[in-house]
C-alpha atoms as a PDB file:
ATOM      1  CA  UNK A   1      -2.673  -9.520-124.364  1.00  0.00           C
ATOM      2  CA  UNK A   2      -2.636 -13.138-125.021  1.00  0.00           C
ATOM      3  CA  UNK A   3      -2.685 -15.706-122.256  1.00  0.00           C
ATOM      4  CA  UNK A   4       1.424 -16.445-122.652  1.00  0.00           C
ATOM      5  CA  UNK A   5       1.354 -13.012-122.303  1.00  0.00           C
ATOM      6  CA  UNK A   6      -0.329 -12.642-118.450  1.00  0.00           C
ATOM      7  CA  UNK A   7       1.112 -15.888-117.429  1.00  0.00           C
ATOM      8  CA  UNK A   8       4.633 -14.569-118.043  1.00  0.00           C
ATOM      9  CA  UNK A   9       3.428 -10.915-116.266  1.00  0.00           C
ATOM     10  CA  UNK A  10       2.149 -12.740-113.365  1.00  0.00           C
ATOM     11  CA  UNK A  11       5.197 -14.658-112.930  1.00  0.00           C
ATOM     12  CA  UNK A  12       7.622 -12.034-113.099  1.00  0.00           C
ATOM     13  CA  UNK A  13       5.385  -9.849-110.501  1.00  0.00           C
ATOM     14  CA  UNK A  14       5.598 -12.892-108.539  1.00  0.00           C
ATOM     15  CA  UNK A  15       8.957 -13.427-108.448  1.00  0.00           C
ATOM     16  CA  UNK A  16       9.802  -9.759-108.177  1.00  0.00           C
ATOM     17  CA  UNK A  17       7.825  -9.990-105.065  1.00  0.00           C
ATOM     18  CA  UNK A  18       9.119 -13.396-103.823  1.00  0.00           C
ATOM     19  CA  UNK A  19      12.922 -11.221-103.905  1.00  0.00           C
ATOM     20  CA  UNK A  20      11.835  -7.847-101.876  1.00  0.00           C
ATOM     21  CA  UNK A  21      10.280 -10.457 -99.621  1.00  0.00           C
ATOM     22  CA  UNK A  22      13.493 -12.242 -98.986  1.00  0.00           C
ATOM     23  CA  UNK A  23      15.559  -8.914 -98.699  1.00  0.00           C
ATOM     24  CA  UNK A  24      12.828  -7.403 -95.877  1.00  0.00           C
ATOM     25  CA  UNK A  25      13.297 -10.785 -93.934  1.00  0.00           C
ATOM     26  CA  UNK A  26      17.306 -11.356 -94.588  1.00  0.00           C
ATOM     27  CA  UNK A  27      17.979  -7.424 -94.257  1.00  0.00           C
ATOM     28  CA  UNK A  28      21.114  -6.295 -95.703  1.00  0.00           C
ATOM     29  CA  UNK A  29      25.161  -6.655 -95.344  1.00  0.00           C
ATOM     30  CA  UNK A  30      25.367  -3.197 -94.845  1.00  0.00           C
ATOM     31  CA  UNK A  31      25.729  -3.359 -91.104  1.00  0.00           C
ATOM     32  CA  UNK A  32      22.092  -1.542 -90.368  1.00  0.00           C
ATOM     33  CA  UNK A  33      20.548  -4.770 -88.596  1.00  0.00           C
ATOM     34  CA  UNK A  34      16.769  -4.643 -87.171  1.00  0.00           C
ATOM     35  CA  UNK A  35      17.239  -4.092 -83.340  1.00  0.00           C
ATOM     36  CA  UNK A  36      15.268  -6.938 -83.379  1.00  0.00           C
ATOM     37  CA  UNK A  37      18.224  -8.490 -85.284  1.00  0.00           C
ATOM     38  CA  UNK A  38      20.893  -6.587 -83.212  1.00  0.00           C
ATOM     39  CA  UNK A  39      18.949  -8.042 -79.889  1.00  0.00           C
ATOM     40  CA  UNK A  40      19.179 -11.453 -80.958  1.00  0.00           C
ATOM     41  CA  UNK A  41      22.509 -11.784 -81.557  1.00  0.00           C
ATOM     42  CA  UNK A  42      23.677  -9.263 -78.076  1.00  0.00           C
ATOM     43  CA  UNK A  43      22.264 -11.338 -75.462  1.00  0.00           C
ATOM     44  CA  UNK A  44      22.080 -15.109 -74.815  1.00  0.00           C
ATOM     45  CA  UNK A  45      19.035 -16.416 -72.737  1.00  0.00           C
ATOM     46  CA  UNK A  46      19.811 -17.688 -69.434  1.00  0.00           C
ATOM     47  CA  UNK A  47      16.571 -19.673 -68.360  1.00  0.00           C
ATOM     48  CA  UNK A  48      15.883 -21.076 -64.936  1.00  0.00           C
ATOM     49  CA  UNK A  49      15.073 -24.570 -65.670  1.00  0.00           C
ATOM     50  CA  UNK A  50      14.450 -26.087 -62.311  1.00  0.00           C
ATOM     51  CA  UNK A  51      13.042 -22.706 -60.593  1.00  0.00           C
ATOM     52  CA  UNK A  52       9.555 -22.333 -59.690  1.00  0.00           C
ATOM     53  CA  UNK A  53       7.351 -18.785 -58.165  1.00  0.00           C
ATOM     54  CA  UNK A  54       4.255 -19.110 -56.936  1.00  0.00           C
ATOM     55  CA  UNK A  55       2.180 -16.343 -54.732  1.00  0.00           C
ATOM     56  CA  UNK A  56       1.346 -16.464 -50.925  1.00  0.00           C
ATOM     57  CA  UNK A  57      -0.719 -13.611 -51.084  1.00  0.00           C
ATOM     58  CA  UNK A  58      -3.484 -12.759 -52.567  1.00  0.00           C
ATOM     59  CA  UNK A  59      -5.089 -15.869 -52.973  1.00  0.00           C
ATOM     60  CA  UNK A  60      -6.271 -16.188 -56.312  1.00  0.00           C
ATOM     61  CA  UNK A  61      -9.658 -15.182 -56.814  1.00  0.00           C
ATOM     62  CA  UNK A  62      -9.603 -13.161 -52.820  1.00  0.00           C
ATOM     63  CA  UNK A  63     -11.297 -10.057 -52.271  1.00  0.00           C
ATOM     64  CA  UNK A  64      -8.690  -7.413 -50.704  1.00  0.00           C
ATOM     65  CA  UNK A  65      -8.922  -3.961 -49.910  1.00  0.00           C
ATOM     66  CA  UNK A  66      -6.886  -0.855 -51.964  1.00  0.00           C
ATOM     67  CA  UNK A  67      -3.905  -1.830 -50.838  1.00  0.00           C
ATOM     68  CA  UNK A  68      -2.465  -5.037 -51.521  1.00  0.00           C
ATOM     69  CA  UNK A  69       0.849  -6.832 -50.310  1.00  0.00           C
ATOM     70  CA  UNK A  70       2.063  -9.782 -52.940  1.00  0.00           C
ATOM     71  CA  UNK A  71       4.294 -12.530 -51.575  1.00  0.00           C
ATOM     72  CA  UNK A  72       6.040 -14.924 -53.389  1.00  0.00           C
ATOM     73  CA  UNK A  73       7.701 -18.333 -52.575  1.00  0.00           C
ATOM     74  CA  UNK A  74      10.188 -19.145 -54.824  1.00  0.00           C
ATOM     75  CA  UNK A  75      11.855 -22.503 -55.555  1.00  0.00           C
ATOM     76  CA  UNK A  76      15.667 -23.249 -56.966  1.00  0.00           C
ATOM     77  CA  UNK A  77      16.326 -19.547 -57.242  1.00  0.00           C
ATOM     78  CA  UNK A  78      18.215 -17.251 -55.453  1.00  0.00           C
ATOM     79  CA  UNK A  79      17.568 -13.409 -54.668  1.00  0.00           C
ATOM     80  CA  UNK A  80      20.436 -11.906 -55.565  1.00  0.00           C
ATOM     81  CA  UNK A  81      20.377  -7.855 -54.598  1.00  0.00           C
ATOM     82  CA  UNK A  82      24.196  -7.386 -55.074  1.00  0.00           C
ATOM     83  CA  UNK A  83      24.048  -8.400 -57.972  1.00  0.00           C
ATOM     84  CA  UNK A  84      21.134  -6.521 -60.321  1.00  0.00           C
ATOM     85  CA  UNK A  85      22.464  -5.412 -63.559  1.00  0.00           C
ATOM     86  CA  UNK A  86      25.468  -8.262 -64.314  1.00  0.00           C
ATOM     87  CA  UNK A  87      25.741 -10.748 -66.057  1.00  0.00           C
ATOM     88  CA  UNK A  88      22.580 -13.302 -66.194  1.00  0.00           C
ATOM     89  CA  UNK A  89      23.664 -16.554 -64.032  1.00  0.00           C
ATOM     90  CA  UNK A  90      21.403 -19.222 -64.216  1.00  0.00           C
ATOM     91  CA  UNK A  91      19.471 -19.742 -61.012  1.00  0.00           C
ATOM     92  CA  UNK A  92      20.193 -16.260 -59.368  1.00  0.00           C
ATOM     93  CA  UNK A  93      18.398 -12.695 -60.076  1.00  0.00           C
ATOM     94  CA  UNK A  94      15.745 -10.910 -58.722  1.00  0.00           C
ATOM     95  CA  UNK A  95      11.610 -10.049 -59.532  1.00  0.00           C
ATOM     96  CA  UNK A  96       9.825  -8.166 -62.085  1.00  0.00           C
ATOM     97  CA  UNK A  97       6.351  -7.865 -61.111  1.00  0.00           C
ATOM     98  CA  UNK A  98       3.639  -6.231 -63.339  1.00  0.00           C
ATOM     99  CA  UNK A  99       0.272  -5.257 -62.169  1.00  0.00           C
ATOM    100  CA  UNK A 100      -2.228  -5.471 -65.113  1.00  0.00           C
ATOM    101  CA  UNK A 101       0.346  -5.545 -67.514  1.00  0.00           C
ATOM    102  CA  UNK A 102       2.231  -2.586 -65.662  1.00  0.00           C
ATOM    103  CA  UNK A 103      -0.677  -0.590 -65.535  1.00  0.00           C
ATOM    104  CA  UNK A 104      -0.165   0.325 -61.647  1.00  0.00           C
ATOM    105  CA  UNK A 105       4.024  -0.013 -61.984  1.00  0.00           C
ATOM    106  CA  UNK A 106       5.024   3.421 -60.979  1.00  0.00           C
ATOM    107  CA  UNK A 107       5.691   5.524 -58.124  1.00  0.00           C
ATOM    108  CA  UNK A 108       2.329   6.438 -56.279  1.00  0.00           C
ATOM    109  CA  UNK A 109       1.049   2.710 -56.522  1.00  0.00           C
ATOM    110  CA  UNK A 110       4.182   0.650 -56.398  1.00  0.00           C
ATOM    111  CA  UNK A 111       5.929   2.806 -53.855  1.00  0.00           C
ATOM    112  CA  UNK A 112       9.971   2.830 -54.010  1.00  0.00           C
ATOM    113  CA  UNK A 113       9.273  -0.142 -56.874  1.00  0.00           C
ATOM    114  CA  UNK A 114       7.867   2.331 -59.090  1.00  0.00           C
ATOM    115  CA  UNK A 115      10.411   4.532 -58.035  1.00  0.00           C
ATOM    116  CA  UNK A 116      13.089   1.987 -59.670  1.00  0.00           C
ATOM    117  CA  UNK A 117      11.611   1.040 -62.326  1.00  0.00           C
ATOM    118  CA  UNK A 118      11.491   4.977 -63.239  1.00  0.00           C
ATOM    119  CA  UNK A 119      15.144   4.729 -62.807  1.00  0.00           C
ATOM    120  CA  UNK A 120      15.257   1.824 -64.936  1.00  0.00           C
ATOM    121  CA  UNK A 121      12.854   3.390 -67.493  1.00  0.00           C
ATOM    122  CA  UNK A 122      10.436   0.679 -67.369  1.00  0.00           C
ATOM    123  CA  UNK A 123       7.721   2.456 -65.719  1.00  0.00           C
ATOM    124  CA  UNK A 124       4.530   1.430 -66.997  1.00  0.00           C
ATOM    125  CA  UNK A 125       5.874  -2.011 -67.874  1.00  0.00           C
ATOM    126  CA  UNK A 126       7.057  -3.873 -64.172  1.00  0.00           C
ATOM    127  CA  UNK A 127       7.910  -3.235 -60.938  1.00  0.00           C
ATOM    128  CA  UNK A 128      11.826  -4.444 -59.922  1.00  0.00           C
ATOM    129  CA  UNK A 129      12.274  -5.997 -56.471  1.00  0.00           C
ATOM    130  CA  UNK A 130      14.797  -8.251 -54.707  1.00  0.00           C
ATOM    131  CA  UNK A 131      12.495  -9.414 -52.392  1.00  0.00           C
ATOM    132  CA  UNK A 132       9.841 -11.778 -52.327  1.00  0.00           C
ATOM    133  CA  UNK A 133       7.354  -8.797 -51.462  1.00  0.00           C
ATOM    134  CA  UNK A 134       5.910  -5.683 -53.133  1.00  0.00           C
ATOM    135  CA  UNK A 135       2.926  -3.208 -52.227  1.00  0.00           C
ATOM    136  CA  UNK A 136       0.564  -1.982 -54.338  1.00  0.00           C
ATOM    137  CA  UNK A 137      -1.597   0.786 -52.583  1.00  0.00           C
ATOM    138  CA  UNK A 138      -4.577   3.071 -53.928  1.00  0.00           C
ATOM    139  CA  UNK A 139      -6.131   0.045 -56.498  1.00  0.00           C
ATOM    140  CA  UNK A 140      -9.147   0.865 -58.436  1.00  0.00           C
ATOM    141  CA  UNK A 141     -12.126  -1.421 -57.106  1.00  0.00           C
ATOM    142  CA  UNK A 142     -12.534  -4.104 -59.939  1.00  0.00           C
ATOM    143  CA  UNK A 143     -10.903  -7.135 -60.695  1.00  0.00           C
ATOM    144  CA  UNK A 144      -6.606  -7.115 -60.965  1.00  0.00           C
ATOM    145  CA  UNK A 145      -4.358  -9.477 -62.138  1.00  0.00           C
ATOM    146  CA  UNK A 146      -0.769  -9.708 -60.983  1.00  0.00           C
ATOM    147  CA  UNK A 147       2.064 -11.223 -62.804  1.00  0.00           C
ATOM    148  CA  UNK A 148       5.667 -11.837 -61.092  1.00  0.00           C
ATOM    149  CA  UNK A 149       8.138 -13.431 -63.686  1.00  0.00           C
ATOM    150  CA  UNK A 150      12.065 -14.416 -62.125  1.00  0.00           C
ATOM    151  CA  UNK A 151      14.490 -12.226 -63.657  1.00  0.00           C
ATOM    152  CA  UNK A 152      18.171 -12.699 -64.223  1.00  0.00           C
ATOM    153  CA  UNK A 153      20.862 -10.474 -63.087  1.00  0.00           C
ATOM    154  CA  UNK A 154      20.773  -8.379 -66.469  1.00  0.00           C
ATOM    155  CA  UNK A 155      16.828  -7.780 -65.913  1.00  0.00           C
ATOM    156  CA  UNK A 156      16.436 -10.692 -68.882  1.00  0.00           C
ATOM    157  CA  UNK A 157      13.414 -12.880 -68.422  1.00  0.00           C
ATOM    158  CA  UNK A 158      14.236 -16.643 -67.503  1.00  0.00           C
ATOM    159  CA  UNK A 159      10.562 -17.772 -69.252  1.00  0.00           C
ATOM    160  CA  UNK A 160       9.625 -19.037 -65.200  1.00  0.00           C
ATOM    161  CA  UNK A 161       6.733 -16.553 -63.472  1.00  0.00           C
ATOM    162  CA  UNK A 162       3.148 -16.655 -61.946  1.00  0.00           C
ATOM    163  CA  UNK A 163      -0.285 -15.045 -61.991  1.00  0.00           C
ATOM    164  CA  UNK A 164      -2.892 -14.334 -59.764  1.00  0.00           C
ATOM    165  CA  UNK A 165      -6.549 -12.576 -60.173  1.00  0.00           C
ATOM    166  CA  UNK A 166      -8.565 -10.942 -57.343  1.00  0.00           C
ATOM    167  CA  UNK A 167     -10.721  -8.407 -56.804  1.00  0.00           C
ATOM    168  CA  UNK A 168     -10.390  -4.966 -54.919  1.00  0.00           C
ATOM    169  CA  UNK A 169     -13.438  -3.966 -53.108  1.00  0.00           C
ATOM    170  CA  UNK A 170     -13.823  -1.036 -51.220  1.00  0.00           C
ATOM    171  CA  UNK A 171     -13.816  -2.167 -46.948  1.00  0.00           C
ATOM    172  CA  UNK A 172     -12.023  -5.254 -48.165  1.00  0.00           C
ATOM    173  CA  UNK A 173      -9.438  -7.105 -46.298  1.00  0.00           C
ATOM    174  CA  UNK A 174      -6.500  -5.245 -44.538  1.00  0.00           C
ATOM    175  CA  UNK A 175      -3.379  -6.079 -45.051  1.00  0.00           C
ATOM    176  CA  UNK A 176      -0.441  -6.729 -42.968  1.00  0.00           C
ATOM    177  CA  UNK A 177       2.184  -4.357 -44.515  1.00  0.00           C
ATOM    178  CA  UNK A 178       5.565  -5.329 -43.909  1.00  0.00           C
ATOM    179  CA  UNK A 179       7.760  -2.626 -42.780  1.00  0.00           C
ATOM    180  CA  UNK A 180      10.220  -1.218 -44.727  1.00  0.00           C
ATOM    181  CA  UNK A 181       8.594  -2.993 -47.463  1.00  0.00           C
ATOM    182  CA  UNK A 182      10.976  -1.088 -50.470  1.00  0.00           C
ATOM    183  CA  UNK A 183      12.515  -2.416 -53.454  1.00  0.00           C
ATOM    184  CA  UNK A 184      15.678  -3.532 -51.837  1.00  0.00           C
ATOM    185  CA  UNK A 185      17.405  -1.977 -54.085  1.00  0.00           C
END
């Protein structure tokens, strides 16, 4: 094979590549979009752009006993319980909490959280509440981290939450657990 030869082999290969490329990435007019695709295009994001979370309790870096009781304080956004599962509006929603990346987000550590977010079928992933407060109960000792992000109406992120780290330590601080400390739902 002559060099004209592999230069014109290695561009067509090229090329041939360069167009199943383009055809993965553009998809088809066939109407079988990605769901990535189909996602897009189904739901505009409604951000919170002057709302702010930040936790009460635990103190980042605290040592706490098994059970722990988060509190929030939130800023320019509105706990909305009668409406979960509308339409996003900016500035109102409710709380998706996720306990090392939903590790502990289900029934026997999140309580009736859990139990929603069974309903909900994101167990495993976050814990739904419309109130500034959840409990987490039986925690490994070891170090946690907790993430609370501000949710819109239609459970759609609005890109505003907060972390904390801590550790759990056996005989570590009780806490005051509010009652009737549910979901709210």
């Amino acid at each position: 094979m002559g060099q004209h030869s592999k230069s014109s082999t290695i561009a067509a290969a090229l090329a041939g590549f360069a167009v199943v490329s383009c055809l993965a990435a553009c998809g088809s007019n066939n109407g079988s979009n990605s769901s990535s695709t189909a996602m897009t295009r189904s739901r505009k994001t409604v951000g919170a752009p002057d709302a702010k979370v930040s936790f009460v309790t635990p103190k980042e870096a605290s040592t706490v006993g098994s059970t722990v009781v988060a509190r929030v304080r939130l800023t320019h956004f509105t706990l909305a319980p009668n409406k979960v599962g509308q339409a996003a509006k900016q500035g109102e929603g409710h709380l998706h909490f996720s306990m090392d990346q939903g590790k502990f987000d289900n029934p026997r550590h999140s309580g009736a959280n859990g139990r929603e977010a069974v309903k909900l079928g994101v167990q495993g992933k976050y814990s739904p509440s419309v109130k500034p407060v959840i409990v987490y109960t039986s925690l490994p000792t070891g170090i946690h981290e907790l993430e609370v992000y501000l949710a819109n109406n239609d459970h759609s992120n609005t890109g505003v939450a907060a972390f904390v780290s801590f550790r759990v330590k056996a005989g570590g601080a009780a806490p005051s657990v509010p009652k009737g400390g549910g979901s709210g739902y």
